[in-house]
PDB file of N, CA and C in Angstrom:
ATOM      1  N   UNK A   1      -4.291  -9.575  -9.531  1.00  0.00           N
ATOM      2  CA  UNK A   1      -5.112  -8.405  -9.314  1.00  0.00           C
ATOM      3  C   UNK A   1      -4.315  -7.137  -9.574  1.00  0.00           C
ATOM      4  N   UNK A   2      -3.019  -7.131  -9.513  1.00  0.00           N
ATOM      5  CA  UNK A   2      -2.486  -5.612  -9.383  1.00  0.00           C
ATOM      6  C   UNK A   2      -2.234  -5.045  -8.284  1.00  0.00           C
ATOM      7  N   UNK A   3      -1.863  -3.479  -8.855  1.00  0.00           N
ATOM      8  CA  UNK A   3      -1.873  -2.649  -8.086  1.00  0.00           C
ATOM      9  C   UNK A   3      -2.920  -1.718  -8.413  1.00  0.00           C
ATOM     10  N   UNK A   4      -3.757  -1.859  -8.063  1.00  0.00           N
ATOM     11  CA  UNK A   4      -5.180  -1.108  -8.313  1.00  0.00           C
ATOM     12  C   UNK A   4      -4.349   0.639  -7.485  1.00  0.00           C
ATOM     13  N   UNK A   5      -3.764   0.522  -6.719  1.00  0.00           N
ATOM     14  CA  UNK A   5      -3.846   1.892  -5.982  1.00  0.00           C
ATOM     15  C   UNK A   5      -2.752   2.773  -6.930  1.00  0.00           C
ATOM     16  N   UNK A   6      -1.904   2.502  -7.556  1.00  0.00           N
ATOM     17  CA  UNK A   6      -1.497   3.544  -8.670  1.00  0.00           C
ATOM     18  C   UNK A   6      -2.546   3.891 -10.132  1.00  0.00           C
ATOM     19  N   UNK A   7      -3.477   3.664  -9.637  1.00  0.00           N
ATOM     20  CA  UNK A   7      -4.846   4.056 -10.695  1.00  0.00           C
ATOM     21  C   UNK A   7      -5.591   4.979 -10.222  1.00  0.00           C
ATOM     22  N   UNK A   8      -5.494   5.125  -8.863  1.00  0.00           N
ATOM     23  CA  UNK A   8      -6.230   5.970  -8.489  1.00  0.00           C
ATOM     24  C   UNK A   8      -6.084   7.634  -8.517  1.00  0.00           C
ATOM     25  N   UNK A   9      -7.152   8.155  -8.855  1.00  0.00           N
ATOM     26  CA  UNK A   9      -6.909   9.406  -8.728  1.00  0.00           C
ATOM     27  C   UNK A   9      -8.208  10.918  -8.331  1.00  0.00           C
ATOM     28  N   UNK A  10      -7.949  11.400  -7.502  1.00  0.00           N
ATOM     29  CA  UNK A  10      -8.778  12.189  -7.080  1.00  0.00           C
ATOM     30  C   UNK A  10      -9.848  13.094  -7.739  1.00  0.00           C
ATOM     31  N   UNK A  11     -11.416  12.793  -7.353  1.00  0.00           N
ATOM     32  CA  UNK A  11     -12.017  13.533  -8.753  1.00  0.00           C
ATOM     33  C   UNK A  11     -12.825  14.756  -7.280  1.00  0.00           C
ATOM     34  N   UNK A  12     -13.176  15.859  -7.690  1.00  0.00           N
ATOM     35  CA  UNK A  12     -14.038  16.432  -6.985  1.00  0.00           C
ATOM     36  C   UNK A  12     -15.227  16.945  -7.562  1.00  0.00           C
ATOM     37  N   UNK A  13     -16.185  17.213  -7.090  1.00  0.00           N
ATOM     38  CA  UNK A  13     -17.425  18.303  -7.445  1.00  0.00           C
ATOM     39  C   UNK A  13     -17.615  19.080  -6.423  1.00  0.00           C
ATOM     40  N   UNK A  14     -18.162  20.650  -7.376  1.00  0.00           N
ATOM     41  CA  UNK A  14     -18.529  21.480  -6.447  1.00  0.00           C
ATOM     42  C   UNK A  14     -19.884  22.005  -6.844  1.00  0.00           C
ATOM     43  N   UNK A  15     -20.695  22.564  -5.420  1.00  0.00           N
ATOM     44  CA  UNK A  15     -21.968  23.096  -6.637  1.00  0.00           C
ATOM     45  C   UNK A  15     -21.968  23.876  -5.334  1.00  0.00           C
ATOM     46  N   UNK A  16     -22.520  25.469  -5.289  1.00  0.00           N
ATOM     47  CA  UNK A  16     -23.310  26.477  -4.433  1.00  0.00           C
ATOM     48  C   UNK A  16     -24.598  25.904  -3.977  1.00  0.00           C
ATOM     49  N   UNK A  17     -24.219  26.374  -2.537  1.00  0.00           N
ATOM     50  CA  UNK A  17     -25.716  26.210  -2.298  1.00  0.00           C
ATOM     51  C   UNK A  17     -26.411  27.244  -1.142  1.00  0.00           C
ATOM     52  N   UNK A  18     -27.277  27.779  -1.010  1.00  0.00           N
ATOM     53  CA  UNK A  18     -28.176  28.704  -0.205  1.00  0.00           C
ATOM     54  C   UNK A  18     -29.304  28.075   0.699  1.00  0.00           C
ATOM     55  N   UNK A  19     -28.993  27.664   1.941  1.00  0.00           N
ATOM     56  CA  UNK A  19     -29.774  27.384   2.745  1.00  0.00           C
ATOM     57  C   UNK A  19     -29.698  26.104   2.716  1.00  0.00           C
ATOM     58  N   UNK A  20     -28.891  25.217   2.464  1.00  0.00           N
ATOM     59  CA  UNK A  20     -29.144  23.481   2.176  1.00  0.00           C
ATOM     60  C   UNK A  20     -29.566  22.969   0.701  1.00  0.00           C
ATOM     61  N   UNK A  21     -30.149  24.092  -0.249  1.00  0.00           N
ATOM     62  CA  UNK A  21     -30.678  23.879  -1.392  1.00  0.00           C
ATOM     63  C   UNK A  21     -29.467  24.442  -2.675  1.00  0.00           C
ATOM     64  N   UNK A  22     -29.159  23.796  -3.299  1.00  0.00           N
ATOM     65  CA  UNK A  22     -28.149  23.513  -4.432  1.00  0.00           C
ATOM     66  C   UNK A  22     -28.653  24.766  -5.246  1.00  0.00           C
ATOM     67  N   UNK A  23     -27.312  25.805  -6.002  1.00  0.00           N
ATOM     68  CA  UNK A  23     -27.822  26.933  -6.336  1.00  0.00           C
ATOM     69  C   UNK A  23     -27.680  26.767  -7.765  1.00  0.00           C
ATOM     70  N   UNK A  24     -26.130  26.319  -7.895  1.00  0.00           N
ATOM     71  CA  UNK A  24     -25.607  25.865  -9.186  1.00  0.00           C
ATOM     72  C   UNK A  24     -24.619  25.165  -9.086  1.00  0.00           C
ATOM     73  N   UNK A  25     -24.965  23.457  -9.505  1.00  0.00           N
ATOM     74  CA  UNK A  25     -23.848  22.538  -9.620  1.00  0.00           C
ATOM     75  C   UNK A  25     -23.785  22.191 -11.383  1.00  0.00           C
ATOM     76  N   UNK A  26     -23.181  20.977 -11.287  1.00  0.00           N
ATOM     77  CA  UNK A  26     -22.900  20.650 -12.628  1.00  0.00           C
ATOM     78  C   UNK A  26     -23.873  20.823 -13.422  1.00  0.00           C
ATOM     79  N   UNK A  27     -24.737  20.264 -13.327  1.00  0.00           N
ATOM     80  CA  UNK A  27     -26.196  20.292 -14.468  1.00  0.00           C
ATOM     81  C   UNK A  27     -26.398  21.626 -14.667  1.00  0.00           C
ATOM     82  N   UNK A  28     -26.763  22.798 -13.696  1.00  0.00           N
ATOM     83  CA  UNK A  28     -27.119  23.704 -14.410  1.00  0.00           C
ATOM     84  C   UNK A  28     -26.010  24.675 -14.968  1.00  0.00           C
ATOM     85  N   UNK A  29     -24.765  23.931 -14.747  1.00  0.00           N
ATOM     86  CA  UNK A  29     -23.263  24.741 -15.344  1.00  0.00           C
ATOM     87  C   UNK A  29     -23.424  24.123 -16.649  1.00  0.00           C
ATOM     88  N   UNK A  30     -23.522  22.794 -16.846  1.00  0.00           N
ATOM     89  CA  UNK A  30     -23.324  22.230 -18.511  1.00  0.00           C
ATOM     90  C   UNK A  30     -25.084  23.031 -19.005  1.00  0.00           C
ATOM     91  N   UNK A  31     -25.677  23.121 -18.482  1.00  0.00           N
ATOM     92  CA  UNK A  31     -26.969  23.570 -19.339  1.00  0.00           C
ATOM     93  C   UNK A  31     -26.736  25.522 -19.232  1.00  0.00           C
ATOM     94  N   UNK A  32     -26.199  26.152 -18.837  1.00  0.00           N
ATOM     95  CA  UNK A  32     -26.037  27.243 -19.491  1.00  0.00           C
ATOM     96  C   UNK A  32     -24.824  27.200 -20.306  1.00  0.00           C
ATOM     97  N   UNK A  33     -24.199  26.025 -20.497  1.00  0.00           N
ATOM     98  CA  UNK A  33     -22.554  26.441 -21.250  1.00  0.00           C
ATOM     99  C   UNK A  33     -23.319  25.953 -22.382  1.00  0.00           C
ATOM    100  N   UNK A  34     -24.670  25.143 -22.697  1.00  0.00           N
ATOM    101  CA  UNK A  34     -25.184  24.440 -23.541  1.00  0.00           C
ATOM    102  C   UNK A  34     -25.834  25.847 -24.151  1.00  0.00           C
ATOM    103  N   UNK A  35     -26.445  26.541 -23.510  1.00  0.00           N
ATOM    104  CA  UNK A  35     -27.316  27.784 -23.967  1.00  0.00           C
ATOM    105  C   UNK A  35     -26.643  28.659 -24.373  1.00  0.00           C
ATOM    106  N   UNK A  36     -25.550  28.863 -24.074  1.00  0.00           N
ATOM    107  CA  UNK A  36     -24.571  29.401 -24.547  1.00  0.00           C
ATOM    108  C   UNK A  36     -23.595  29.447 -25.836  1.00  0.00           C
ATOM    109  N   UNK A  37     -23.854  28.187 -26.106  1.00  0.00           N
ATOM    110  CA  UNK A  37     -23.107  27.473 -27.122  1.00  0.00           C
ATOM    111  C   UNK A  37     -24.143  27.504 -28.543  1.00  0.00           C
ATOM    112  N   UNK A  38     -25.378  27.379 -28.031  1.00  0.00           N
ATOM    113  CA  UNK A  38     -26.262  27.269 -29.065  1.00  0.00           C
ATOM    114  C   UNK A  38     -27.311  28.258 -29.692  1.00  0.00           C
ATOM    115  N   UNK A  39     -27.376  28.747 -28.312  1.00  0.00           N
ATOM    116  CA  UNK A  39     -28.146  30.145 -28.461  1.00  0.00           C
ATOM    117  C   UNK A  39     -29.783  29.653 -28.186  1.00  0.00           C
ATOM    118  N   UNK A  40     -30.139  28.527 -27.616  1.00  0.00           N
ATOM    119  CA  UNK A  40     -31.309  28.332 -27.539  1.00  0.00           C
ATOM    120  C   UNK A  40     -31.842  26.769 -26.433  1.00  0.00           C
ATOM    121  N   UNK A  41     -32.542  27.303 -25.258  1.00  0.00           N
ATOM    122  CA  UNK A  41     -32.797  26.584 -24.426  1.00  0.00           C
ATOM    123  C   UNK A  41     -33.101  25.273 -24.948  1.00  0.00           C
ATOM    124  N   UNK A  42     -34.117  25.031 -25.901  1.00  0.00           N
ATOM    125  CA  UNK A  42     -34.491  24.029 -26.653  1.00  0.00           C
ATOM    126  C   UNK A  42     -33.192  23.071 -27.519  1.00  0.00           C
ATOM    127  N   UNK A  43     -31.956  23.566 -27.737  1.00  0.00           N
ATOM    128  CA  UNK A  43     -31.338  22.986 -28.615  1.00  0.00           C
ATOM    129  C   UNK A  43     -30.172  22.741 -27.743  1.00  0.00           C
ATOM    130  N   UNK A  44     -30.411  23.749 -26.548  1.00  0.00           N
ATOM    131  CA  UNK A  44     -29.379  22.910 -25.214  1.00  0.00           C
ATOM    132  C   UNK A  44     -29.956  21.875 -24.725  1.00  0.00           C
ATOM    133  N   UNK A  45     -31.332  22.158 -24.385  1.00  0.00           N
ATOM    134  CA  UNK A  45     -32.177  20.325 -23.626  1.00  0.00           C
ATOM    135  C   UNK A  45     -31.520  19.181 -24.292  1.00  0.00           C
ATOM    136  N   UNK A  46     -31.781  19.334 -26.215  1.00  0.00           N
ATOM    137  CA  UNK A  46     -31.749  18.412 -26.810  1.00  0.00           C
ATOM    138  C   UNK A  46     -30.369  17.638 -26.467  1.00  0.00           C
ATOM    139  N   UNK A  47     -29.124  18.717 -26.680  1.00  0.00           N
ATOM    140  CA  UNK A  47     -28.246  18.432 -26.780  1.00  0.00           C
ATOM    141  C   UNK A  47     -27.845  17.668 -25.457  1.00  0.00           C
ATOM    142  N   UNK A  48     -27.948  17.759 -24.359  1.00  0.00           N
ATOM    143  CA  UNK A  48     -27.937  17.646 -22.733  1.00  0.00           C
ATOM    144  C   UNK A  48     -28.980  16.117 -22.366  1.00  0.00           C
ATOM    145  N   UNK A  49     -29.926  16.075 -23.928  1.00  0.00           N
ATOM    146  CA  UNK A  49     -31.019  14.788 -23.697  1.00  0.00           C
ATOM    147  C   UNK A  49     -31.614  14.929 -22.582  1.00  0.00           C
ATOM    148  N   UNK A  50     -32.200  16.282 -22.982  1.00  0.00           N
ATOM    149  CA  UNK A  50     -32.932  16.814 -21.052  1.00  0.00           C
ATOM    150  C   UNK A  50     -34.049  17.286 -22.043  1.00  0.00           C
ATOM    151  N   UNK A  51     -35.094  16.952 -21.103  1.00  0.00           N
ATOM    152  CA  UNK A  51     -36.857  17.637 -21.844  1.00  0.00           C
ATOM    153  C   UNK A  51     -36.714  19.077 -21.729  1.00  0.00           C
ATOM    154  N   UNK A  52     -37.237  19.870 -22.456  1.00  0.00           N
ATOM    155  CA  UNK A  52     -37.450  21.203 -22.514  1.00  0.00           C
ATOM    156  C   UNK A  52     -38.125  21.507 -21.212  1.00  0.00           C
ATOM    157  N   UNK A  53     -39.021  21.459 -20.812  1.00  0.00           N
ATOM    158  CA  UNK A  53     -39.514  21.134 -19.591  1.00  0.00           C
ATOM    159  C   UNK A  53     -38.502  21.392 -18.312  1.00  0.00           C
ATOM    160  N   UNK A  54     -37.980  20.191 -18.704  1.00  0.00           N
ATOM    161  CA  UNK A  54     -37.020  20.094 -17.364  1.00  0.00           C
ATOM    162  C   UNK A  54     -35.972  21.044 -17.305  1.00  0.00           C
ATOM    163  N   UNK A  55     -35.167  21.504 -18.315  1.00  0.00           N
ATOM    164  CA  UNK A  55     -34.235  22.812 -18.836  1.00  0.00           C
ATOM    165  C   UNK A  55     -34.860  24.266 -17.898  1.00  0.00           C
ATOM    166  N   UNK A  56     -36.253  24.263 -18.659  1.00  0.00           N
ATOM    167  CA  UNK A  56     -36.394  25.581 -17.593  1.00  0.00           C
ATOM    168  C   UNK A  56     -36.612  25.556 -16.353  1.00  0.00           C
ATOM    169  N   UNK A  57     -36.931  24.374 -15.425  1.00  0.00           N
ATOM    170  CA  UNK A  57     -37.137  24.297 -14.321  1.00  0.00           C
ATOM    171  C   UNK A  57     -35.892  24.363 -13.627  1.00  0.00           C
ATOM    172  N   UNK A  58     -35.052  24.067 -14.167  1.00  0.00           N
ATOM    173  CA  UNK A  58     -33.714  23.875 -13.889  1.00  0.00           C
ATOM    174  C   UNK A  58     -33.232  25.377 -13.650  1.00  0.00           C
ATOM    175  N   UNK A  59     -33.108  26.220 -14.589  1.00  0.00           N
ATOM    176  CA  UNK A  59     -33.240  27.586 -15.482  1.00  0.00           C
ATOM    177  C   UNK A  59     -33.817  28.171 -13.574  1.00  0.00           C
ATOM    178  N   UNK A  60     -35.322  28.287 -13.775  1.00  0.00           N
ATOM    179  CA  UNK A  60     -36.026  29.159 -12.797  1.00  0.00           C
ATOM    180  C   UNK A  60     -36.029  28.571 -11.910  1.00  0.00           C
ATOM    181  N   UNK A  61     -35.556  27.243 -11.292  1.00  0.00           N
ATOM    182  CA  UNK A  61     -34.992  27.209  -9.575  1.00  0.00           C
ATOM    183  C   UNK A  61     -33.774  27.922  -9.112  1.00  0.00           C
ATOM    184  N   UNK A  62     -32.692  27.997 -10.396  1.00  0.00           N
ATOM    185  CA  UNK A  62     -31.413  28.140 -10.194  1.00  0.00           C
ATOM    186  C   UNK A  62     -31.620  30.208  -9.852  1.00  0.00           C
ATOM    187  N   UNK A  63     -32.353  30.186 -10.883  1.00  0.00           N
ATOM    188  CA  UNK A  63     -33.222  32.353 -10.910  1.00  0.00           C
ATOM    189  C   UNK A  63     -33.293  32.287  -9.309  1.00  0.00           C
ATOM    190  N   UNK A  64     -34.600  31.564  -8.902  1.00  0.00           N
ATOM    191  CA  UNK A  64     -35.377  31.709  -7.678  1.00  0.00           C
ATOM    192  C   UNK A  64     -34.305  31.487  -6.194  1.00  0.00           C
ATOM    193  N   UNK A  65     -33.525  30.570  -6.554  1.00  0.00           N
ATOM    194  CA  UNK A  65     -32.905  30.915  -4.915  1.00  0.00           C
ATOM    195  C   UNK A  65     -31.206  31.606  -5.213  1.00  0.00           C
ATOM    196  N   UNK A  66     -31.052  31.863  -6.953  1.00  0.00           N
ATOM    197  CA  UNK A  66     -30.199  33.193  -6.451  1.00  0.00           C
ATOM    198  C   UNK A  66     -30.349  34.339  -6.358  1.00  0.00           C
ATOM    199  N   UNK A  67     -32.063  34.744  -7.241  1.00  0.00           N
ATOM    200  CA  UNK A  67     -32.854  35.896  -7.217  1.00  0.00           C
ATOM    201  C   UNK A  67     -31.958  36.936  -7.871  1.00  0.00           C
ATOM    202  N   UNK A  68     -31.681  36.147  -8.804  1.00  0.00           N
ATOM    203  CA  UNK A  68     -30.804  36.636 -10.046  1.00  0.00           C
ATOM    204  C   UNK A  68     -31.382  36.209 -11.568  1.00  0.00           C
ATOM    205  N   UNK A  69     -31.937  36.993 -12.824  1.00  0.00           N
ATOM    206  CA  UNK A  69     -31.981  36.132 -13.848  1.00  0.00           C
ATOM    207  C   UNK A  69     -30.402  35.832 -14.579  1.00  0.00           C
ATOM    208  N   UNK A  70     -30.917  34.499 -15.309  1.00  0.00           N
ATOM    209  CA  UNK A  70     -29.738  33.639 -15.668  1.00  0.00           C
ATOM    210  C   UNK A  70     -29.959  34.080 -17.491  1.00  0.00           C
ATOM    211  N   UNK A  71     -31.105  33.647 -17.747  1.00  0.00           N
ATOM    212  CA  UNK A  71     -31.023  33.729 -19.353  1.00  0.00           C
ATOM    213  C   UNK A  71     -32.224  34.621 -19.565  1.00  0.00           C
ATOM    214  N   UNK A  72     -32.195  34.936 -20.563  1.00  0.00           N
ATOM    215  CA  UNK A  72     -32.888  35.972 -21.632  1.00  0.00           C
ATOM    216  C   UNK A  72     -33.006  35.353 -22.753  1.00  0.00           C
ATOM    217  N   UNK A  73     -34.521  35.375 -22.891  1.00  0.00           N
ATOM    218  CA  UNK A  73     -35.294  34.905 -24.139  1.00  0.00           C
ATOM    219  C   UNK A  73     -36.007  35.590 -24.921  1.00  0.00           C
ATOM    220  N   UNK A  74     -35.843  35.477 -26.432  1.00  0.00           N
ATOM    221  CA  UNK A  74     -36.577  36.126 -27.176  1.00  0.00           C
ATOM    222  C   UNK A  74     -37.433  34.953 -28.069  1.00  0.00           C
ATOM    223  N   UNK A  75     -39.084  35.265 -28.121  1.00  0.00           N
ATOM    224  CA  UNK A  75     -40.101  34.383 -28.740  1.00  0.00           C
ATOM    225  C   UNK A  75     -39.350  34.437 -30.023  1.00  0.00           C
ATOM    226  N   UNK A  76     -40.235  33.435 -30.939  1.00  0.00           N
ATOM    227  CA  UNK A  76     -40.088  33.230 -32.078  1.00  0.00           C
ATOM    228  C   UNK A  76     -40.722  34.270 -32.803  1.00  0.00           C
ATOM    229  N   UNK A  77     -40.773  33.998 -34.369  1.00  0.00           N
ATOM    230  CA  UNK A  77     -40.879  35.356 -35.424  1.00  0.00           C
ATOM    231  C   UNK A  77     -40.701  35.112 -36.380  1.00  0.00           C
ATOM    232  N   UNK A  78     -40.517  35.852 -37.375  1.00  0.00           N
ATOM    233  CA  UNK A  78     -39.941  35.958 -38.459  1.00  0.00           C
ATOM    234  C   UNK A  78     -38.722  35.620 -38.626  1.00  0.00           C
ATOM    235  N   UNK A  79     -37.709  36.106 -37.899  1.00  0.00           N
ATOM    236  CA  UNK A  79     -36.520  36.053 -37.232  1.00  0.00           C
ATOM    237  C   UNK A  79     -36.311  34.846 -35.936  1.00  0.00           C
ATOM    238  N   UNK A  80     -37.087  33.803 -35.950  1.00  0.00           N
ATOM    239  CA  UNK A  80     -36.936  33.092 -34.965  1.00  0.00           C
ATOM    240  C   UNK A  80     -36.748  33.858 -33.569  1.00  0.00           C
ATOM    241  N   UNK A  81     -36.282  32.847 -32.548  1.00  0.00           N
ATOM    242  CA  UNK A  81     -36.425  33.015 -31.261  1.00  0.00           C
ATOM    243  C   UNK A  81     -34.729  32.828 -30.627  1.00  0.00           C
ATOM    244  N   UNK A  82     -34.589  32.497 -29.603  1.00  0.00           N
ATOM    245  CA  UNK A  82     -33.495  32.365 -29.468  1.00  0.00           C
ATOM    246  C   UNK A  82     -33.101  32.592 -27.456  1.00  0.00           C
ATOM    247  N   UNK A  83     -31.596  32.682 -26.818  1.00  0.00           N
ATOM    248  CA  UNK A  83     -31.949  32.320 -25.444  1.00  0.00           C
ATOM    249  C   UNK A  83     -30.434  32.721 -25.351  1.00  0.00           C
ATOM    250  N   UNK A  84     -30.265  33.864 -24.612  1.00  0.00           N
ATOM    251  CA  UNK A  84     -28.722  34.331 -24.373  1.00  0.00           C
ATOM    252  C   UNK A  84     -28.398  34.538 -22.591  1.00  0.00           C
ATOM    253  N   UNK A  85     -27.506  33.780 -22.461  1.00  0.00           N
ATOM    254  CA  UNK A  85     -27.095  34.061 -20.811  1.00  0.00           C
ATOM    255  C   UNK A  85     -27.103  35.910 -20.529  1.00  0.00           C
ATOM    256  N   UNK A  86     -27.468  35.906 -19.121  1.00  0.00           N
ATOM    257  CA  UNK A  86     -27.081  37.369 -18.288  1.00  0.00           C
ATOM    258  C   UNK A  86     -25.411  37.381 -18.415  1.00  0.00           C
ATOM    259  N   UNK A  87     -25.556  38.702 -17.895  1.00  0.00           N
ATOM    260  CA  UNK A  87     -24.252  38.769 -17.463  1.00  0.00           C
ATOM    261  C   UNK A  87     -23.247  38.100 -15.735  1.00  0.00           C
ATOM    262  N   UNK A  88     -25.000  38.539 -15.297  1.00  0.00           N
ATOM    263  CA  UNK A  88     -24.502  37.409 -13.917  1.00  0.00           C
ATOM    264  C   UNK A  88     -24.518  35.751 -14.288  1.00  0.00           C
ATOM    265  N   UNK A  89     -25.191  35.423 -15.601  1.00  0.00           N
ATOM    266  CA  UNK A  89     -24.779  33.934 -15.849  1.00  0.00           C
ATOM    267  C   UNK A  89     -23.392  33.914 -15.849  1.00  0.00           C
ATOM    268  N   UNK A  90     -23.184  34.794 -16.943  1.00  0.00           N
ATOM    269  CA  UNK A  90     -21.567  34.650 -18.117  1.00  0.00           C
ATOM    270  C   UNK A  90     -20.925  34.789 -16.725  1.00  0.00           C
ATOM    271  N   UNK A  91     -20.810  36.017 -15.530  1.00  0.00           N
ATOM    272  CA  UNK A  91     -20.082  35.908 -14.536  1.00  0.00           C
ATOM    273  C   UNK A  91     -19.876  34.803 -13.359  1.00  0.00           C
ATOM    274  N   UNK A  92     -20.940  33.862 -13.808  1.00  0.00           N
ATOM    275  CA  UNK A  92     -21.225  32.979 -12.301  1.00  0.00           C
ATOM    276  C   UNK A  92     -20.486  31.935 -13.395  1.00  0.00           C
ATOM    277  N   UNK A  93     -20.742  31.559 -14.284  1.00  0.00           N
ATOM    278  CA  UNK A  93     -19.865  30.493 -14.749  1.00  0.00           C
ATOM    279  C   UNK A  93     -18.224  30.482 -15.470  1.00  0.00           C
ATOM    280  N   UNK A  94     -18.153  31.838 -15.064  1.00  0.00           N
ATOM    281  CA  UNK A  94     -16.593  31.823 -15.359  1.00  0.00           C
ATOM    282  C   UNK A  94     -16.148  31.824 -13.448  1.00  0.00           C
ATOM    283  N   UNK A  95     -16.185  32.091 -12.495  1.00  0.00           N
ATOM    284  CA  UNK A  95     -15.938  32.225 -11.253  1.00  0.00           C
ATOM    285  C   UNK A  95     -16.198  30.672 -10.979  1.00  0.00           C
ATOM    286  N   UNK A  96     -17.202  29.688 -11.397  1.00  0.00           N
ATOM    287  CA  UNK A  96     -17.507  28.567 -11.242  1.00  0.00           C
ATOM    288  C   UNK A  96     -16.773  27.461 -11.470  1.00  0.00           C
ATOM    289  N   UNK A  97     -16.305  28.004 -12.988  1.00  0.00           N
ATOM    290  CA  UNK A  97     -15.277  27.203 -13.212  1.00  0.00           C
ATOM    291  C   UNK A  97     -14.144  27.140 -12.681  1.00  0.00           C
ATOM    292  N   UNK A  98     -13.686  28.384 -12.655  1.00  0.00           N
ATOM    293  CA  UNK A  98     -11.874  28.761 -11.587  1.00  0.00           C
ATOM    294  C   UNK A  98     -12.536  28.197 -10.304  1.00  0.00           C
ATOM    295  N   UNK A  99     -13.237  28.348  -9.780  1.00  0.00           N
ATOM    296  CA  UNK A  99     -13.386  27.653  -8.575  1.00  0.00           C
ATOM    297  C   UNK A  99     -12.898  26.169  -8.593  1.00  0.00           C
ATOM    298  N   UNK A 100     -13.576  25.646  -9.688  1.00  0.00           N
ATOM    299  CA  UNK A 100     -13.792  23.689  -9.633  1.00  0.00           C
ATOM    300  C   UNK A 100     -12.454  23.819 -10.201  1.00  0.00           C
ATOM    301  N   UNK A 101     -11.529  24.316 -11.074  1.00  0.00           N
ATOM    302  CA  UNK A 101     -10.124  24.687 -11.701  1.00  0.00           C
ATOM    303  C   UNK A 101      -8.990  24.035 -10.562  1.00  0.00           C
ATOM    304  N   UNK A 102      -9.397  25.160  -9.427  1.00  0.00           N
ATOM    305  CA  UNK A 102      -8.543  25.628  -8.525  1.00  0.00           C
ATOM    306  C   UNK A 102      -8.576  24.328  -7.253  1.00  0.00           C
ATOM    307  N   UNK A 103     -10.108  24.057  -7.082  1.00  0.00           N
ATOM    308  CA  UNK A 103     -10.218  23.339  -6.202  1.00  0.00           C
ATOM    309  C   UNK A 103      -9.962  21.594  -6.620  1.00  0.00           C
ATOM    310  N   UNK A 104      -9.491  21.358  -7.577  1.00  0.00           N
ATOM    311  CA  UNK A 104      -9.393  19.978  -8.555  1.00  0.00           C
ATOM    312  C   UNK A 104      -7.717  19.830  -8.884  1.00  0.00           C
ATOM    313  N   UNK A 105      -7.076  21.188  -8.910  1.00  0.00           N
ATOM    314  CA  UNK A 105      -5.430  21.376  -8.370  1.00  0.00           C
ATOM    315  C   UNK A 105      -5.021  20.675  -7.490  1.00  0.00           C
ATOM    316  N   UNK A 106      -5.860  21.642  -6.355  1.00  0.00           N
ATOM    317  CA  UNK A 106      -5.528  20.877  -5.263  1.00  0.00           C
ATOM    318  C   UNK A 106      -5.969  20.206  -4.580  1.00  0.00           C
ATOM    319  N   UNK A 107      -6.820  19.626  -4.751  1.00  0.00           N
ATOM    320  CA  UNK A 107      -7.126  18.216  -4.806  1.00  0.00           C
ATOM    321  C   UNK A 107      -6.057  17.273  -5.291  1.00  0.00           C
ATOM    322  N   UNK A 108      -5.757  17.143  -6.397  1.00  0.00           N
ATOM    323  CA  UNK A 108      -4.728  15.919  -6.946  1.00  0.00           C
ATOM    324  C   UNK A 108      -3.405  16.582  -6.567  1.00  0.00           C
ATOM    325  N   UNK A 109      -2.945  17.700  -5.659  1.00  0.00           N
ATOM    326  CA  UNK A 109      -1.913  17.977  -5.257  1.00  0.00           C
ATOM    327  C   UNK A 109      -1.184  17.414  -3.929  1.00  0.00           C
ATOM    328  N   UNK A 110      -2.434  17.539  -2.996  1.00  0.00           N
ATOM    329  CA  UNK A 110      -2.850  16.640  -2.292  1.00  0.00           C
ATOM    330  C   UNK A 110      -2.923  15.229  -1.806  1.00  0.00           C
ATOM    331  N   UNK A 111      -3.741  14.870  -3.076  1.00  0.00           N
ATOM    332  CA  UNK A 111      -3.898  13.362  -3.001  1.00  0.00           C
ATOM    333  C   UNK A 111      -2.523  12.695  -3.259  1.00  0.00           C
ATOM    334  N   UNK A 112      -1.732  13.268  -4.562  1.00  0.00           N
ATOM    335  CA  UNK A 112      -0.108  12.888  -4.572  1.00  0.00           C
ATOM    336  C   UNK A 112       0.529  13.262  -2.853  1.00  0.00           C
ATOM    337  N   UNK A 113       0.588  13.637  -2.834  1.00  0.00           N
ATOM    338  CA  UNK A 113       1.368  14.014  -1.420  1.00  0.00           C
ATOM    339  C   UNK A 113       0.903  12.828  -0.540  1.00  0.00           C
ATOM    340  N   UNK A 114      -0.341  12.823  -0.254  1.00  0.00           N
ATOM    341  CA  UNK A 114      -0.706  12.059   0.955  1.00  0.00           C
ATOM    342  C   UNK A 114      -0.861  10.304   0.384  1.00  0.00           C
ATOM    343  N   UNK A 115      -1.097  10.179  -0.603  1.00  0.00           N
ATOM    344  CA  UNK A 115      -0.981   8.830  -1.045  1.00  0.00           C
ATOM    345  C   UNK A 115       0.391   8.099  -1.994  1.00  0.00           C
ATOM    346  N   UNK A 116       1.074   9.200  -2.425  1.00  0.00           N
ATOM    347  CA  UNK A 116       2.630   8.989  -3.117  1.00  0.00           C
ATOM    348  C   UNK A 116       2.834   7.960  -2.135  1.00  0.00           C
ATOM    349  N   UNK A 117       3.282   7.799  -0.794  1.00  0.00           N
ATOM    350  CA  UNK A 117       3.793   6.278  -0.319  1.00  0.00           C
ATOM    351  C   UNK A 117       2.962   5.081  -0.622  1.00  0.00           C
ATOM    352  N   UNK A 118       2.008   5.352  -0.829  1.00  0.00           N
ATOM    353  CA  UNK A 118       1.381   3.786  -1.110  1.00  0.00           C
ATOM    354  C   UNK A 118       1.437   3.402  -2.177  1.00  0.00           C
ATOM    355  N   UNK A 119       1.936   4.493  -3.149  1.00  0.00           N
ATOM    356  CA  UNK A 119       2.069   3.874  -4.915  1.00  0.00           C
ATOM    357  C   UNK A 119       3.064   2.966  -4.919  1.00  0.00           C
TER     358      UNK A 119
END
């Protein structure tokens, strides 16, 4: 069997939350880094293999209990359409990340310390 316990290693998640209800965890961090990346809610779903549908619900729960907008959309046209983060997005997911950064440090800083004797 091994030593299964020098394999191990500490993973964390973090997500905000307001009142018991989740504000922004992973999903809606990879789906604005997706909107971000692409410039369009629709081509983040795809990419994410999330229904369009489900993208904005995601989108306007995450609005509704930070009572903040996240993205900005422009219809289609001549010029097509398209879907650009706020600035409180661009700011909540750079603070989001140094958070999970910082808190995933030390975490495995940690976990060495307190489990180094059993390796």
């Amino acid at each position: 069997m091994g030593n299964n316990i020098r394999m191990l290693k500490v993973k964390v998640k973090i997500w905000l939350h307001s009142d018991d209800e989740i504000v922004i965890g992973e999903g809606v961090r990879r789906l604005l880094q997706a909107i971000d990346q692409t410039g369009s809610i629709n081509q983040a779903s795809e990419k994410l293999r999330m229904s369009y549908r489900r993208a904005w619900e995601k989108i306007h729960l995450a609005e509704d209990r930070l009572g903040k907008s996240l993205v900005i959309t422009q219809a289609g046209g001549a010029h097509g359409g398209g879907s650009i983060l706020t600035q409180t997005a661009k700011d909540f997911l750079r603070a989001f990340n140094e958070l999970e950064n910082d808190v995933a440090n030390y975490a495995a800083e940690r976990f060495n310390e307190l489990f180094a004797r059993l390796k």
